[in-house]
N, C-alpha and C. Protein backbone atom coordinates (compact mmCIF):
# COMPACT_ATOMS: atom_id res chain seq x y z
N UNK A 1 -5.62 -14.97 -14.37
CA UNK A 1 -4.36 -14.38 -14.00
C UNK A 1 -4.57 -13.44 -12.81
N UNK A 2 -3.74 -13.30 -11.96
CA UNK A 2 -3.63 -12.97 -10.45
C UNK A 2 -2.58 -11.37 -10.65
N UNK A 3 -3.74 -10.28 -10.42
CA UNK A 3 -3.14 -9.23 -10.46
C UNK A 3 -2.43 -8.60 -9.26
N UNK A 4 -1.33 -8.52 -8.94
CA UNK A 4 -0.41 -8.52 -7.71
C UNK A 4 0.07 -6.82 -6.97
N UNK A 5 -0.21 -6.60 -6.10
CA UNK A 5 0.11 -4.78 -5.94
C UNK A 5 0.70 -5.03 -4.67
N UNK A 6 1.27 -4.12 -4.21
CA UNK A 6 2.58 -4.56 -3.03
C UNK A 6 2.58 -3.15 -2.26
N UNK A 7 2.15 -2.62 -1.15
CA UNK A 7 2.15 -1.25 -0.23
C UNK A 7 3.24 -1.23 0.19
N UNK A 8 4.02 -0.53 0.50
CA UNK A 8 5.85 0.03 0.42
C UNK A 8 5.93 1.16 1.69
N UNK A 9 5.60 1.07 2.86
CA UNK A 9 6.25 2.52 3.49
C UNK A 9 8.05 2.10 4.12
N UNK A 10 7.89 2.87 5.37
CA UNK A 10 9.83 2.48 5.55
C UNK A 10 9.67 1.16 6.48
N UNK A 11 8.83 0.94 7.47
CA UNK A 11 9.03 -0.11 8.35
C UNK A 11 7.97 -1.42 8.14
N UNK A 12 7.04 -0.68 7.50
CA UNK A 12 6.11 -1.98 6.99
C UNK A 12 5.22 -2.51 8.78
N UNK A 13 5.10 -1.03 9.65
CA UNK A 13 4.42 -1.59 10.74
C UNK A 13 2.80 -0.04 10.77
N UNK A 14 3.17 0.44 10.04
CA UNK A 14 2.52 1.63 9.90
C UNK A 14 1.16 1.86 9.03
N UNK A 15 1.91 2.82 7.68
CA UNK A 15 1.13 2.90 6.67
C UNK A 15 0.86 2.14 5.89
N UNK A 16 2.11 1.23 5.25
CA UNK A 16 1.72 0.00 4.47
C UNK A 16 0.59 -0.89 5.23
N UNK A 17 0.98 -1.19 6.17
CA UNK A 17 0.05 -2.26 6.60
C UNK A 17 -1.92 -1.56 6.50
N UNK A 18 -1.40 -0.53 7.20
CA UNK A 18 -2.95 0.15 7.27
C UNK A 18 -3.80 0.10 5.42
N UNK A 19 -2.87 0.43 4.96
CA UNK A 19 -3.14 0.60 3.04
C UNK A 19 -3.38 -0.96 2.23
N UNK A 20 -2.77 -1.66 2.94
CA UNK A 20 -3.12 -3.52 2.41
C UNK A 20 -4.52 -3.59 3.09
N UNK A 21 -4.43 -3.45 4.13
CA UNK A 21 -5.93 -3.79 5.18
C UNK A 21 -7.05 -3.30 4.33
N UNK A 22 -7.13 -1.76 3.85
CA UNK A 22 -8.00 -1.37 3.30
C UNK A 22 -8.33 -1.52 2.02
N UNK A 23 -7.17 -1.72 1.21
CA UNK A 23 -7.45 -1.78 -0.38
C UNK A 23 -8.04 -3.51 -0.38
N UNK A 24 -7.63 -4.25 0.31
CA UNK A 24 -7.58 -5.62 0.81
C UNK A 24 -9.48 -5.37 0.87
N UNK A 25 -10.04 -4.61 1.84
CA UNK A 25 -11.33 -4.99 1.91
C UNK A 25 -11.75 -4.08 0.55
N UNK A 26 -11.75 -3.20 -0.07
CA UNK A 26 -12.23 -2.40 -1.09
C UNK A 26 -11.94 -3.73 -2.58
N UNK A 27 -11.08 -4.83 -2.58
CA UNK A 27 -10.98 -5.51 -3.39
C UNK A 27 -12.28 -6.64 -2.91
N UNK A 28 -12.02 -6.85 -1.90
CA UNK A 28 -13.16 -7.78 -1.81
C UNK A 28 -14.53 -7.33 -1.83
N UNK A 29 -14.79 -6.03 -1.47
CA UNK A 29 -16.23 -5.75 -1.87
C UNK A 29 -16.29 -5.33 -3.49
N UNK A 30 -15.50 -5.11 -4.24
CA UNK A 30 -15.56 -5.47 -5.17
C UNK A 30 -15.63 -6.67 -5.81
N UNK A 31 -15.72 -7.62 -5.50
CA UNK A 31 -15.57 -9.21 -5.83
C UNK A 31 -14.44 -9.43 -6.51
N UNK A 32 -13.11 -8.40 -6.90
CA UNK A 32 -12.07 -9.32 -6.91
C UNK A 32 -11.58 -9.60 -6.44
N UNK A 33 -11.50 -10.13 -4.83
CA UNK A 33 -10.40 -10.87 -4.03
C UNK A 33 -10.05 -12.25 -4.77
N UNK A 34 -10.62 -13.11 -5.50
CA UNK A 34 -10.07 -14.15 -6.72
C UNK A 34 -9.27 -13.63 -7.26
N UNK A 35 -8.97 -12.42 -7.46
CA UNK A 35 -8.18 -11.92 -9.01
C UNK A 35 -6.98 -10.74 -8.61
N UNK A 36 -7.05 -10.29 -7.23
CA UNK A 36 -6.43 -9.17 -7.03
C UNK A 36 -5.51 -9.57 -5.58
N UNK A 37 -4.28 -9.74 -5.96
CA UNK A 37 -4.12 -10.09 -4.36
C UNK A 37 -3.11 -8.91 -3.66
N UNK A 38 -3.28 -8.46 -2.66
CA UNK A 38 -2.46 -7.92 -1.84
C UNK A 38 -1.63 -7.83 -0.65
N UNK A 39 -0.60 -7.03 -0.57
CA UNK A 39 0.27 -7.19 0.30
C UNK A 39 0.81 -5.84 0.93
N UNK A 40 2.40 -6.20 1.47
CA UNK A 40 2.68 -4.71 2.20
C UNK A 40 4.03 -5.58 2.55
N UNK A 41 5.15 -4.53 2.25
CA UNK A 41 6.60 -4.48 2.95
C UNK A 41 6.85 -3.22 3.44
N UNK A 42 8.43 -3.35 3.57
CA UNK A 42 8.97 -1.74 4.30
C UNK A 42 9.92 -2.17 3.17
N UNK A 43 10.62 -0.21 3.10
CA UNK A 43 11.90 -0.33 2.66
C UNK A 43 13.29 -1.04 3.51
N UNK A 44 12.87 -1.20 4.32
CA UNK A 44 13.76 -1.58 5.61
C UNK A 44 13.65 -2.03 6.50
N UNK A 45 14.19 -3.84 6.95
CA UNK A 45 13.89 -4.44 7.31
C UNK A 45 13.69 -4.72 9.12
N UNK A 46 13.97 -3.49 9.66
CA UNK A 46 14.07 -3.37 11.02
C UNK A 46 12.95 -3.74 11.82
N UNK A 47 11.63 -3.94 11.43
CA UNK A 47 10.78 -4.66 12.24
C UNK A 47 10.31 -6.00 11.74
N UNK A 48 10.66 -6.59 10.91
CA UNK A 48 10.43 -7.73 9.92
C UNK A 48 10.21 -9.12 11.08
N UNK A 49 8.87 -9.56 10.43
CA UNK A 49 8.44 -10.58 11.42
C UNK A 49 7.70 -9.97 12.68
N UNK A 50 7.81 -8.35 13.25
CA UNK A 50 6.58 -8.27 13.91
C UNK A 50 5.35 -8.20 13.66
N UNK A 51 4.14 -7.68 14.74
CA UNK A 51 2.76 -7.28 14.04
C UNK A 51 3.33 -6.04 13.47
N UNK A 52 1.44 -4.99 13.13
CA UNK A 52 1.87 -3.84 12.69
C UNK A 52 1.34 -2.89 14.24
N UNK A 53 2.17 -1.75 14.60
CA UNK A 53 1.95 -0.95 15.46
C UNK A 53 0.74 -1.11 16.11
N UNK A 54 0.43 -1.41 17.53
CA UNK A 54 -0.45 -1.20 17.94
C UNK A 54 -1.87 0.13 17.91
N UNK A 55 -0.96 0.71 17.62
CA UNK A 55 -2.01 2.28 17.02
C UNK A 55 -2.69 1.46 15.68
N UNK A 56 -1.71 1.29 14.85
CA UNK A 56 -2.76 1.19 13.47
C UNK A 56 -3.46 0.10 13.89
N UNK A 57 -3.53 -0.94 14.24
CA UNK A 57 -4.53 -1.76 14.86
C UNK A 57 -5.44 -1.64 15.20
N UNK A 58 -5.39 -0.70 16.39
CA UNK A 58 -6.52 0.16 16.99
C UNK A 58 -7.46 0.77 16.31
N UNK A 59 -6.78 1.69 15.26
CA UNK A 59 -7.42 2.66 13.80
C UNK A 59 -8.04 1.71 12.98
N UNK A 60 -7.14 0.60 12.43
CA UNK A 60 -7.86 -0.25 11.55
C UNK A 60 -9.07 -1.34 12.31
N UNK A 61 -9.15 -1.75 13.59
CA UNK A 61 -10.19 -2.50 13.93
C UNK A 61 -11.22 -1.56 14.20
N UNK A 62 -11.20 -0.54 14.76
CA UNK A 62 -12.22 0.39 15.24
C UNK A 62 -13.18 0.99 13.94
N UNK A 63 -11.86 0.82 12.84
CA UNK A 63 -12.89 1.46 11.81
C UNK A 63 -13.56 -0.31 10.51
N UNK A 64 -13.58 -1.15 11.32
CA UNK A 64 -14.13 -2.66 11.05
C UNK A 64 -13.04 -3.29 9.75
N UNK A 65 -11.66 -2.82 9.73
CA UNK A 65 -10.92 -3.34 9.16
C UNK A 65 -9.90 -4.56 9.62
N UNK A 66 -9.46 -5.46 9.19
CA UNK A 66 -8.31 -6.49 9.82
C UNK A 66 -7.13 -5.74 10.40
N UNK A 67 -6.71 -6.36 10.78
CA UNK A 67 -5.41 -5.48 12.17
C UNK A 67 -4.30 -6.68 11.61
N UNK A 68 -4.88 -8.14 11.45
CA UNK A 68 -3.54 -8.81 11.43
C UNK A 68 -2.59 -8.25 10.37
N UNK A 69 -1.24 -8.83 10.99
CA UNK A 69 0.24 -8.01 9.83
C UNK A 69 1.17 -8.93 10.47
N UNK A 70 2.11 -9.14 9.42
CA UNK A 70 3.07 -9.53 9.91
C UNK A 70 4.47 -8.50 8.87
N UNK A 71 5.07 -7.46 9.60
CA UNK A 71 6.18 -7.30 8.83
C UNK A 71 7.15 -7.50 8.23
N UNK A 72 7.45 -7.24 6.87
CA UNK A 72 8.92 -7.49 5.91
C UNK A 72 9.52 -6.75 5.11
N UNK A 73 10.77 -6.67 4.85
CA UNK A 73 11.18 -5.83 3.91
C UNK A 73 11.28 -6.70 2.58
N UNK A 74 10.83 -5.27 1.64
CA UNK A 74 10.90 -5.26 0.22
C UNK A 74 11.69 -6.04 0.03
N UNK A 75 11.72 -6.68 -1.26
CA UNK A 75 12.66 -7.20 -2.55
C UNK A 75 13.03 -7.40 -3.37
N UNK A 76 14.27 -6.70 -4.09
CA UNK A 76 14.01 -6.37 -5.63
C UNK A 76 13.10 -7.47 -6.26
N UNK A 77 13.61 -8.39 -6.31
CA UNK A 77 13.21 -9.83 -6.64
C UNK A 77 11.44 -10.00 -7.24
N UNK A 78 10.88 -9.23 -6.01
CA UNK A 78 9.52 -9.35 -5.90
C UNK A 78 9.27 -8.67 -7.23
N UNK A 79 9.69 -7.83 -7.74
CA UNK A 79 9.37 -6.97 -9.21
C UNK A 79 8.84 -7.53 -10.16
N UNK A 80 9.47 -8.79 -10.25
CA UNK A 80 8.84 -9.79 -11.24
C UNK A 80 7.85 -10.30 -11.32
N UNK A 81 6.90 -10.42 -10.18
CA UNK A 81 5.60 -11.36 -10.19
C UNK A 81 4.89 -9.90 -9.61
N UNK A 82 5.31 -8.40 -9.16
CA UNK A 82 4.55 -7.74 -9.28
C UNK A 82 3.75 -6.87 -10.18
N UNK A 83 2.57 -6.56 -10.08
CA UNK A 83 2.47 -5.69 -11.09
C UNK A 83 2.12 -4.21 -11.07
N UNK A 84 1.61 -3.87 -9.49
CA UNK A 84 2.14 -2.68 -9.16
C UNK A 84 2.61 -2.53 -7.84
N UNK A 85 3.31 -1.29 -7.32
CA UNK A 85 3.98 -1.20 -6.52
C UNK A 85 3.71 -0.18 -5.74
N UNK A 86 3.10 0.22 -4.68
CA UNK A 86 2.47 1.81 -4.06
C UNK A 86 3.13 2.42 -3.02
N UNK A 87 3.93 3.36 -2.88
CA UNK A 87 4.71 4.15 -2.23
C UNK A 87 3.81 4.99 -1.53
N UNK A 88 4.55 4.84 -0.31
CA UNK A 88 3.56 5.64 0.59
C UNK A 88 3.90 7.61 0.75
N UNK A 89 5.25 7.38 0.61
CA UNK A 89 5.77 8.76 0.28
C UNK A 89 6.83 8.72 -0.64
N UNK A 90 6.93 9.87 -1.23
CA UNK A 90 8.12 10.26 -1.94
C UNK A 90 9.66 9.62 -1.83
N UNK A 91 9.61 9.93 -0.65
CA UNK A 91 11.03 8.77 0.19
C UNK A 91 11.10 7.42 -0.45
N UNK A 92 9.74 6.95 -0.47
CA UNK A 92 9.92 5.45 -0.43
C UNK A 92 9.64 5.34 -2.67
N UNK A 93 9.19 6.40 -2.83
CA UNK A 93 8.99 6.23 -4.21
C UNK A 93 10.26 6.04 -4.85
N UNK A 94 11.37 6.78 -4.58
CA UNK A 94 12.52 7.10 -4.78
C UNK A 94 13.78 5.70 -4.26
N UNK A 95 13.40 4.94 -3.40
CA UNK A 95 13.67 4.22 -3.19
C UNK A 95 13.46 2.73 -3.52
N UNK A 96 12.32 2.48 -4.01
CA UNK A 96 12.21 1.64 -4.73
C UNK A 96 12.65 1.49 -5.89
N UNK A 97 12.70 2.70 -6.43
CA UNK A 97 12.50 2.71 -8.67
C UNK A 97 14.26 3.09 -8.64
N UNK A 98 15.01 3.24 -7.54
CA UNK A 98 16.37 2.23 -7.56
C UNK A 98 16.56 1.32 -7.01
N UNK A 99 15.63 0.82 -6.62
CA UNK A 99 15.49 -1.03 -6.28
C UNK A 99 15.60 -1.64 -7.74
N UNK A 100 14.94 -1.03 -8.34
CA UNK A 100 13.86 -1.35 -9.83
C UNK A 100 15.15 -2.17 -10.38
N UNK A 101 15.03 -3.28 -10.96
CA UNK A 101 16.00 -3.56 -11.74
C UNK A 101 15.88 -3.54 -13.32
N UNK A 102 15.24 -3.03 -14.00
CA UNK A 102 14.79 -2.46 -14.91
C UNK A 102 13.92 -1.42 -14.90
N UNK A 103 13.97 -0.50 -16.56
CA UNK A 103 12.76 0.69 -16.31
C UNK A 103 11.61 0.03 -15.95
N UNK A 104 10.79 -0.91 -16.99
CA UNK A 104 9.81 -1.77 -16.69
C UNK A 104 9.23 -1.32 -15.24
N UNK A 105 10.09 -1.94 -14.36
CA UNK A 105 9.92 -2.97 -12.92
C UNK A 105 9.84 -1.06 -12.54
N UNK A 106 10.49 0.17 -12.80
CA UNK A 106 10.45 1.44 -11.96
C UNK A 106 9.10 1.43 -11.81
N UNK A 107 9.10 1.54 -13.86
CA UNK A 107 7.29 2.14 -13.65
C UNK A 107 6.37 1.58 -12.86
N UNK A 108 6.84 0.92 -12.30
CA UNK A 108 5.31 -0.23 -11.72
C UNK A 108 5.50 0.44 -10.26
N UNK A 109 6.06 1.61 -9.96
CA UNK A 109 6.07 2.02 -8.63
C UNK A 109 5.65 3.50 -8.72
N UNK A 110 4.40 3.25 -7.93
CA UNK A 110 3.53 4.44 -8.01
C UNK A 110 2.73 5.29 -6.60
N UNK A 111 2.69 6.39 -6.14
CA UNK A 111 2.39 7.16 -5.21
C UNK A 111 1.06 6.90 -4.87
N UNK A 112 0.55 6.55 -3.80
CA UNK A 112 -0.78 5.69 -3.18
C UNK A 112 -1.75 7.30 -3.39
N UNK A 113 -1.19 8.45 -2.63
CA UNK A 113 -1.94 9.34 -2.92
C UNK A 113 -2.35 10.26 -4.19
N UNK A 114 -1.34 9.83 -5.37
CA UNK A 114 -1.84 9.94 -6.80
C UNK A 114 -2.67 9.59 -7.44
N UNK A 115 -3.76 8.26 -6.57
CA UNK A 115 -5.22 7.88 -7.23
C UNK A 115 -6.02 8.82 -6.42
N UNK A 116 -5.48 9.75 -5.62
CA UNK A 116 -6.74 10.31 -5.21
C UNK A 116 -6.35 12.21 -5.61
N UNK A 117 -7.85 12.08 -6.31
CA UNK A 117 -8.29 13.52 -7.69
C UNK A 117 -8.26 14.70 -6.76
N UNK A 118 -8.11 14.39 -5.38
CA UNK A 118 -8.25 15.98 -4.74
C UNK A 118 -7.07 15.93 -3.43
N UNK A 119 -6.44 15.28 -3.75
CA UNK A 119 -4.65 15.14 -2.75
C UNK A 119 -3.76 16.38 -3.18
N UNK A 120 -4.13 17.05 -4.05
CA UNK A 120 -3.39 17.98 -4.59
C UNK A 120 -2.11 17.97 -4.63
N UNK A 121 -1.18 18.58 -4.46
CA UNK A 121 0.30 18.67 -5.09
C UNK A 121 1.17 17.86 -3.93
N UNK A 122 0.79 17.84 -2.51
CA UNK A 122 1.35 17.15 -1.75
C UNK A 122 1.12 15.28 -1.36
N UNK A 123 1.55 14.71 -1.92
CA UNK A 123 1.47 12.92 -2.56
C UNK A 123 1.42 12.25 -1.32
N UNK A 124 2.42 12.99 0.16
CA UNK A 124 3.39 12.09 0.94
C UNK A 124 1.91 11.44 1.75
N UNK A 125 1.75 10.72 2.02
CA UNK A 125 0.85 10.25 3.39
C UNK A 125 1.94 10.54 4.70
N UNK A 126 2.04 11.38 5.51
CA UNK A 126 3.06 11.56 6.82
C UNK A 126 2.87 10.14 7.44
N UNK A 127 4.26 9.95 7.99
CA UNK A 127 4.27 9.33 8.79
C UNK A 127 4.16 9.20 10.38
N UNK A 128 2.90 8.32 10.86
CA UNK A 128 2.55 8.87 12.05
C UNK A 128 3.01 8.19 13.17
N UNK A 129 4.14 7.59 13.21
CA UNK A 129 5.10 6.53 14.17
C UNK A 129 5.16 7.34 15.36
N UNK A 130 6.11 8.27 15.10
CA UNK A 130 6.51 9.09 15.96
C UNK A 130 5.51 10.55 16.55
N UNK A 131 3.84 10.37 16.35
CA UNK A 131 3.10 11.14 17.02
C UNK A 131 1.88 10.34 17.57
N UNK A 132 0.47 11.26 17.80
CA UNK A 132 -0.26 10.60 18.66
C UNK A 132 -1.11 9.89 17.67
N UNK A 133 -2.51 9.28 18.02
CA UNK A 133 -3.60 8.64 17.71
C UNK A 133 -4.27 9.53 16.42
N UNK A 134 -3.98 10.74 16.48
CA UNK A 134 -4.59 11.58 15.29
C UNK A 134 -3.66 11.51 14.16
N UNK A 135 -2.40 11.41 14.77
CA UNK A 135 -1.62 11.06 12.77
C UNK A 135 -1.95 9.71 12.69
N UNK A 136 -2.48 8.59 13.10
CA UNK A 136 -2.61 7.41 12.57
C UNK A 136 -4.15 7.41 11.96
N UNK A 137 -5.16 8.57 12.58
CA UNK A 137 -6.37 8.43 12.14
C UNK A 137 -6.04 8.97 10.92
N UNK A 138 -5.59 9.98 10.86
CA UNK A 138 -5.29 10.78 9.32
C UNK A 138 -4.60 10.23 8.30
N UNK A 139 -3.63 9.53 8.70
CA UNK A 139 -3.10 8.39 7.49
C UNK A 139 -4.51 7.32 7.08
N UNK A 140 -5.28 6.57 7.90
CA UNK A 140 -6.71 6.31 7.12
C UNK A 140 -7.65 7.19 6.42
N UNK A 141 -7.64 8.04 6.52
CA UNK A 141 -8.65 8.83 6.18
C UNK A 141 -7.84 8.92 4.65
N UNK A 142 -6.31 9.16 4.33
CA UNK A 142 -5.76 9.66 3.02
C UNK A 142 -5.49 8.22 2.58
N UNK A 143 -5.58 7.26 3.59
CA UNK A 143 -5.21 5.69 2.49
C UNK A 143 -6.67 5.32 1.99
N UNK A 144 -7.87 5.44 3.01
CA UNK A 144 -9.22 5.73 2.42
C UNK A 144 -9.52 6.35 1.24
N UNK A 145 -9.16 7.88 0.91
CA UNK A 145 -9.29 8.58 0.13
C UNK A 145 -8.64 8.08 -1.16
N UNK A 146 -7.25 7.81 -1.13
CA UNK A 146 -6.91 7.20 -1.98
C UNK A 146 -7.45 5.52 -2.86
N UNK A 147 -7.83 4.90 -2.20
CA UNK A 147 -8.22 3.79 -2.17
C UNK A 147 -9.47 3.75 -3.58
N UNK A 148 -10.00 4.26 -3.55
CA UNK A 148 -10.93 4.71 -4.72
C UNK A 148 -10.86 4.43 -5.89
N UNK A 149 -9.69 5.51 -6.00
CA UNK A 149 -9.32 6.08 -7.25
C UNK A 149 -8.00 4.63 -7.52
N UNK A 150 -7.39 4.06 -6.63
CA UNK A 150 -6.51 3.01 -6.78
C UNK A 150 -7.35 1.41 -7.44
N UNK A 151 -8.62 1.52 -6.72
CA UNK A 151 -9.47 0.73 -7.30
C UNK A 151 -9.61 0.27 -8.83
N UNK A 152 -10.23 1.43 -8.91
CA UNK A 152 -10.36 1.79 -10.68
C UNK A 152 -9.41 1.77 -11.13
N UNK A 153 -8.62 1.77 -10.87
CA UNK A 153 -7.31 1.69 -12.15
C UNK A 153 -6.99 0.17 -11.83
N UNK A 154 -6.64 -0.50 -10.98
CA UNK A 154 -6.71 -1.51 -10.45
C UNK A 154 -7.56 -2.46 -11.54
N UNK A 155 -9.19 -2.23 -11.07
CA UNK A 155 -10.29 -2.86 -12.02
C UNK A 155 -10.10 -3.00 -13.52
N UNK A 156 -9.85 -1.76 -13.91
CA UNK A 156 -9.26 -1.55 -15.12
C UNK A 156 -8.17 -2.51 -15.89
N UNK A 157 -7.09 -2.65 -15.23
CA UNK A 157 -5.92 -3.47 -15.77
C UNK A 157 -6.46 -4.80 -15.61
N UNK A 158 -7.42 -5.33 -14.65
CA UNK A 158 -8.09 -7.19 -14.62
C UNK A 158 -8.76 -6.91 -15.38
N UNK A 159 -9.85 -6.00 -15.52
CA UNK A 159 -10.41 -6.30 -16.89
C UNK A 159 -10.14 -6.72 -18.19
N UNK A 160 -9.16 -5.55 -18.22
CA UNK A 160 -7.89 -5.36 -19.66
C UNK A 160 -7.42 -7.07 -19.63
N UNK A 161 -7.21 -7.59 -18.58
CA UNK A 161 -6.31 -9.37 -18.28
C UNK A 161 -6.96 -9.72 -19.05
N UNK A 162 -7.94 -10.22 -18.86
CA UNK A 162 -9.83 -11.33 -18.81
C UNK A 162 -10.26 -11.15 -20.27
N UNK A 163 -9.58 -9.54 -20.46
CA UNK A 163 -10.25 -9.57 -22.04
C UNK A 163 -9.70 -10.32 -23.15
């Protein structure tokens, strides 16, 4: 069984994409890329069908990650074959889990920077669209950070499958 997780920011050219790229390689050096598959939308479909930002590209190849993306917006729909759902900020947390078409389908939408043990009280990853090359490095460094701790819980629930 094919455990399904879905990265959520607003345009799906940004942070989501940067957060699939990486959890994407952290699954495969784990050896579940068989078992774990990932993805990335926006809440909103305004760049749908482009790449992702040339900045995160830049950030994600330089630091030996994939760059390809192609953008889309969310869909309730998708709830069903997902099994979790990762919000990049608060905004988008809030926006999904009234997507949610059941409680079920809310819970499965969860804050990317809540797997990581030392993010402290502030969850949001900023969004770095609208600044320079250093808010896009810093959104890796907190989708990095996070990535970890998303793992393990991750690992955890395929295990829990298999058993």
């Amino acid at each position: 069984m094919t455990y399904r997780v879905c990265f959520v920011c607003t345009g799906n050219i940004c942070r989501s994409p940067m957060a699939e790229s990486v959890f994407r390689a952290r699954v495969a050096e784990a050896g579940l890329d068989d078992r774990v598959e990932v993805d990335s939308a926006g809440t909103g479909g305004w760049h749908e069908g482009d790449g992702a930002d040339p900045r995160t590209v830049s950030v994600l190849e330089a630091n030996g990650y994939d760059g390809t993306h192609t953008a889309r917006q969310f869909q309730p729909s998708w709830f069903a074959r997902l099994d979790l759902v990762v919000a990049l900020d608060t905004g988008h947390l809030k926006a999904l889990r009234r997507l949610a078409p059941a409680p079920e389908d809310a819970a499965k939408v969860q804050l990317l920077r809540s797997f990581d043990p030392v993010a402290g009280d502030d969850l949001d990853v900023p969004d770095p669209y609208y600044g320079g090359m250093d808010g896009f490095e810093e959104c890796l460094e907190m989708v990095e950070a996070a990535s970890e701790g998303l793992l393990a819980a991750v690992r955890e629930q395929v295990e829990g499958q298999a058993a």
